[in-house]
C-alpha atoms as a PDB file:
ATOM      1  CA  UNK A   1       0.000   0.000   0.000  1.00  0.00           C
ATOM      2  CA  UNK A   2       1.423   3.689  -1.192  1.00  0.00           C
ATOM      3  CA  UNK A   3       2.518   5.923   1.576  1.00  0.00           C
ATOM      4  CA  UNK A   4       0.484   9.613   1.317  1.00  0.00           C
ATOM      5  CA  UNK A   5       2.586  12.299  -0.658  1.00  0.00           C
ATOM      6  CA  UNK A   6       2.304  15.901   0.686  1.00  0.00           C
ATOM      7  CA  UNK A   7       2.470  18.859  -1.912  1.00  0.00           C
ATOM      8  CA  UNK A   8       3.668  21.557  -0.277  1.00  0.00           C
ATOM      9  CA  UNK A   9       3.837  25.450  -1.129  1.00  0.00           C
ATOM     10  CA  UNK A  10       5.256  28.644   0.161  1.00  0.00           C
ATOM     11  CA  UNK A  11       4.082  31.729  -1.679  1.00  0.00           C
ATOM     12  CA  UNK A  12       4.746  35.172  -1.566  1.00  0.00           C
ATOM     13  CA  UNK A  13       1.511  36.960  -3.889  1.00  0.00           C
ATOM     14  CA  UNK A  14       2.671  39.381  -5.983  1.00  0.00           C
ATOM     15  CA  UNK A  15      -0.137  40.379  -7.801  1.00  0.00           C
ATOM     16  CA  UNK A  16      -3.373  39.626  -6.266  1.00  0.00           C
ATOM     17  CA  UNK A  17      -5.856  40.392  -8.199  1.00  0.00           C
ATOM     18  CA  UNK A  18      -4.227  38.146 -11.089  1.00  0.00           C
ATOM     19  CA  UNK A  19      -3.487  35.395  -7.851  1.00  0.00           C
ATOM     20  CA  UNK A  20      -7.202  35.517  -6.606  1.00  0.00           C
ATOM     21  CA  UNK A  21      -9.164  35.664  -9.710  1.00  0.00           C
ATOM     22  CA  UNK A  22      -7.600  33.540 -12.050  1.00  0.00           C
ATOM     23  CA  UNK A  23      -5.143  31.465 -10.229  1.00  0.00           C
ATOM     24  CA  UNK A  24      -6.979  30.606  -6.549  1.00  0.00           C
ATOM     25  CA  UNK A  25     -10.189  29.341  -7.318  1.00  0.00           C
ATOM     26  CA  UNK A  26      -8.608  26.511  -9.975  1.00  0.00           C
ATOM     27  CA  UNK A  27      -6.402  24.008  -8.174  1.00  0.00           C
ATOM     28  CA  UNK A  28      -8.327  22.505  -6.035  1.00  0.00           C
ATOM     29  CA  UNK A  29     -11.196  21.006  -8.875  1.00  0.00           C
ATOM     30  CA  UNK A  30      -7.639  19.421 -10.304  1.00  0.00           C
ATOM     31  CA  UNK A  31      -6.129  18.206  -7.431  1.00  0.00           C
ATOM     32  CA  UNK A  32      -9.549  16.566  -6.596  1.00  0.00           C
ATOM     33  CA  UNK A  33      -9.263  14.195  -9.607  1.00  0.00           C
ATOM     34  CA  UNK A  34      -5.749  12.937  -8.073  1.00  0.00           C
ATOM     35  CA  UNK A  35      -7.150  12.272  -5.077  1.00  0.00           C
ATOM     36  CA  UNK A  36      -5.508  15.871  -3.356  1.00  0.00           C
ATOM     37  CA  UNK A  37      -6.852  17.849  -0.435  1.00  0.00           C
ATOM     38  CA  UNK A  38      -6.283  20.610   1.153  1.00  0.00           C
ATOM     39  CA  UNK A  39      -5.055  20.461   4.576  1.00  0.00           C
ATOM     40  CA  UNK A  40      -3.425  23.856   4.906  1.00  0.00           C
ATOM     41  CA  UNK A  41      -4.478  26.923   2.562  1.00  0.00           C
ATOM     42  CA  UNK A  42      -3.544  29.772   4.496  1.00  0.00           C
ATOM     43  CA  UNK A  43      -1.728  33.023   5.256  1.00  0.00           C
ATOM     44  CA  UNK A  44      -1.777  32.448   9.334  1.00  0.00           C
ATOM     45  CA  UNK A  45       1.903  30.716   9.328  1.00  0.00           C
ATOM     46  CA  UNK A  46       4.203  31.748  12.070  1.00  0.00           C
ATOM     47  CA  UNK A  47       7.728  31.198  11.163  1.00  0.00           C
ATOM     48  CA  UNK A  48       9.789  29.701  14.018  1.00  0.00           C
ATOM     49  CA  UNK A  49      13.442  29.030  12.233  1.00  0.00           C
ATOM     50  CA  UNK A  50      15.485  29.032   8.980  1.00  0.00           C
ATOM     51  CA  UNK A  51      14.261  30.990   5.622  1.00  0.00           C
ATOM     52  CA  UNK A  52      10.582  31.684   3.930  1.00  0.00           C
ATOM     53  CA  UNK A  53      10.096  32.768   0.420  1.00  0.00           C
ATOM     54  CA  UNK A  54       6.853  33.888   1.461  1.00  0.00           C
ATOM     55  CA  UNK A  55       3.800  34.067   3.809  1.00  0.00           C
ATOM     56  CA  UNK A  56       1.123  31.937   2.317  1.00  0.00           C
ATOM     57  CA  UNK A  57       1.607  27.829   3.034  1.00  0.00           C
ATOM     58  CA  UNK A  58      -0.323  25.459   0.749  1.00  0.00           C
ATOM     59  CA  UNK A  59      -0.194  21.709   2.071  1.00  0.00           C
ATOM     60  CA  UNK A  60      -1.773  19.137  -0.244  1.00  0.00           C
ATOM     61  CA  UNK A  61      -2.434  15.121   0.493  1.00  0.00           C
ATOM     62  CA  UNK A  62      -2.135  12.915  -1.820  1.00  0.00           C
ATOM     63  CA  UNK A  63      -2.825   9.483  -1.733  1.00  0.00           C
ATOM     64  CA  UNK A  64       0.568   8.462  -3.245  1.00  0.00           C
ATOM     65  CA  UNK A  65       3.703  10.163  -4.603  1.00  0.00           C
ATOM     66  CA  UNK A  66       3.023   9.034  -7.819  1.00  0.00           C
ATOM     67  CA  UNK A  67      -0.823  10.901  -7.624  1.00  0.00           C
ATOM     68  CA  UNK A  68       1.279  14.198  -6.333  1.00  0.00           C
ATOM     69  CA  UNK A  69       3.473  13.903  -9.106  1.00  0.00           C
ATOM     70  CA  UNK A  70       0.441  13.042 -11.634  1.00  0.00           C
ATOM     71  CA  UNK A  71      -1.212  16.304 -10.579  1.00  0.00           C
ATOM     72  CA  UNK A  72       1.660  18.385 -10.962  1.00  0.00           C
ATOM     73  CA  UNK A  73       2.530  17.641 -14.535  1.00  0.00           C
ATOM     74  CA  UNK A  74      -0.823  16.763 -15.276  1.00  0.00           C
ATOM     75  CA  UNK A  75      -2.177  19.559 -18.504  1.00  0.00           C
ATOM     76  CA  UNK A  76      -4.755  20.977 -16.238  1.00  0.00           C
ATOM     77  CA  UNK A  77      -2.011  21.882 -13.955  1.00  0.00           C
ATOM     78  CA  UNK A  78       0.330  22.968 -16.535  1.00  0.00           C
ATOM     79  CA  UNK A  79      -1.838  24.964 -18.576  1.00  0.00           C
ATOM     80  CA  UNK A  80      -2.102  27.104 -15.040  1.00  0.00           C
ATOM     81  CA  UNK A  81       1.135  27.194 -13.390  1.00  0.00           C
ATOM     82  CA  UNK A  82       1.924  29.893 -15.879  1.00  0.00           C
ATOM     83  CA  UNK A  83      -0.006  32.020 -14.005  1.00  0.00           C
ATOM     84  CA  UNK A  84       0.707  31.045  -9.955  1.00  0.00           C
ATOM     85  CA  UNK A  85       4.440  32.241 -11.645  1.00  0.00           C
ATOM     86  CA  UNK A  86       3.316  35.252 -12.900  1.00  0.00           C
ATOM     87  CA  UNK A  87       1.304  36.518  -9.765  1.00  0.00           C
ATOM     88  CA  UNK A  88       3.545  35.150  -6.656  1.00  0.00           C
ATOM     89  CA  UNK A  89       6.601  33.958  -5.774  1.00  0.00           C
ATOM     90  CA  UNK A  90       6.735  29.902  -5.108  1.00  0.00           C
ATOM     91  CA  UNK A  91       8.904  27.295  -3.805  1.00  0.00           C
ATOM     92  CA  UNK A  92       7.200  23.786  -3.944  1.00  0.00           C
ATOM     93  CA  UNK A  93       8.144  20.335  -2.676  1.00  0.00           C
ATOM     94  CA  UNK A  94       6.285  16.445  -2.879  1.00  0.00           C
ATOM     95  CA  UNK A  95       7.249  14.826  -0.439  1.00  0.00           C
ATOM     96  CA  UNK A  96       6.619  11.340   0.135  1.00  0.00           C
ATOM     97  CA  UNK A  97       4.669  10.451   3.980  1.00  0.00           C
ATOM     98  CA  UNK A  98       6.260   8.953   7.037  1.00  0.00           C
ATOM     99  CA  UNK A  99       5.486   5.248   7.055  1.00  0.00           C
ATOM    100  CA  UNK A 100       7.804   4.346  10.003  1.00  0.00           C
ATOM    101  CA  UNK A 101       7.313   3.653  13.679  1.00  0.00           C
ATOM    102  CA  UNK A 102       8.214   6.113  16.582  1.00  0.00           C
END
């Protein structure tokens, strides 16, 4: 049985009109055909150590890296990462679920 993935995002909105109207309301009817939630999709993030590229977090499960992976390069995705680039500043990382004891 696959481990969860976890897609997660740190942005920094640079434009938010273009970020809100036609970015936002679009990635979640995707990630729902890859299985994806939402479990964190906000700005209240309190940073405790190291370096952030930006206030927003995004966290996304996954029922498998391979579904994470399949929603990221999926068209649909593709066709509208163009624009989360053009309106905010992003570092992402899929990251594969603890399956371990302890």
């Amino acid at each position: 049985m696959p481990l969860p993935a976890y897609l997660v995002g740190q942005l920094r909105i640079t434009d938010e009109a273009v970020f809100r109207s036609e970015y936002a309301p679009f990635p979640g009817p995707i990630q729902k055909k890859f299985g994806g939630r939402f479990l964190i999709r906000n700005d209240r993030v309190e940073l405790l150590e190291g370096v952030s590229c930006g206030p927003r977090l995004v966290c996304i499960e996954f029922p498998s890296l391979e579904a994470g992976r399949e929603y990221y390069y999926s068209q649909e995705y593709q066709q509208l990462a163009p624009v989360r680039r053009r309106s905010c500043e992003t570092t992402l990382i899929l990251a594969e679920g603890y399956g371990g004891q302890g």
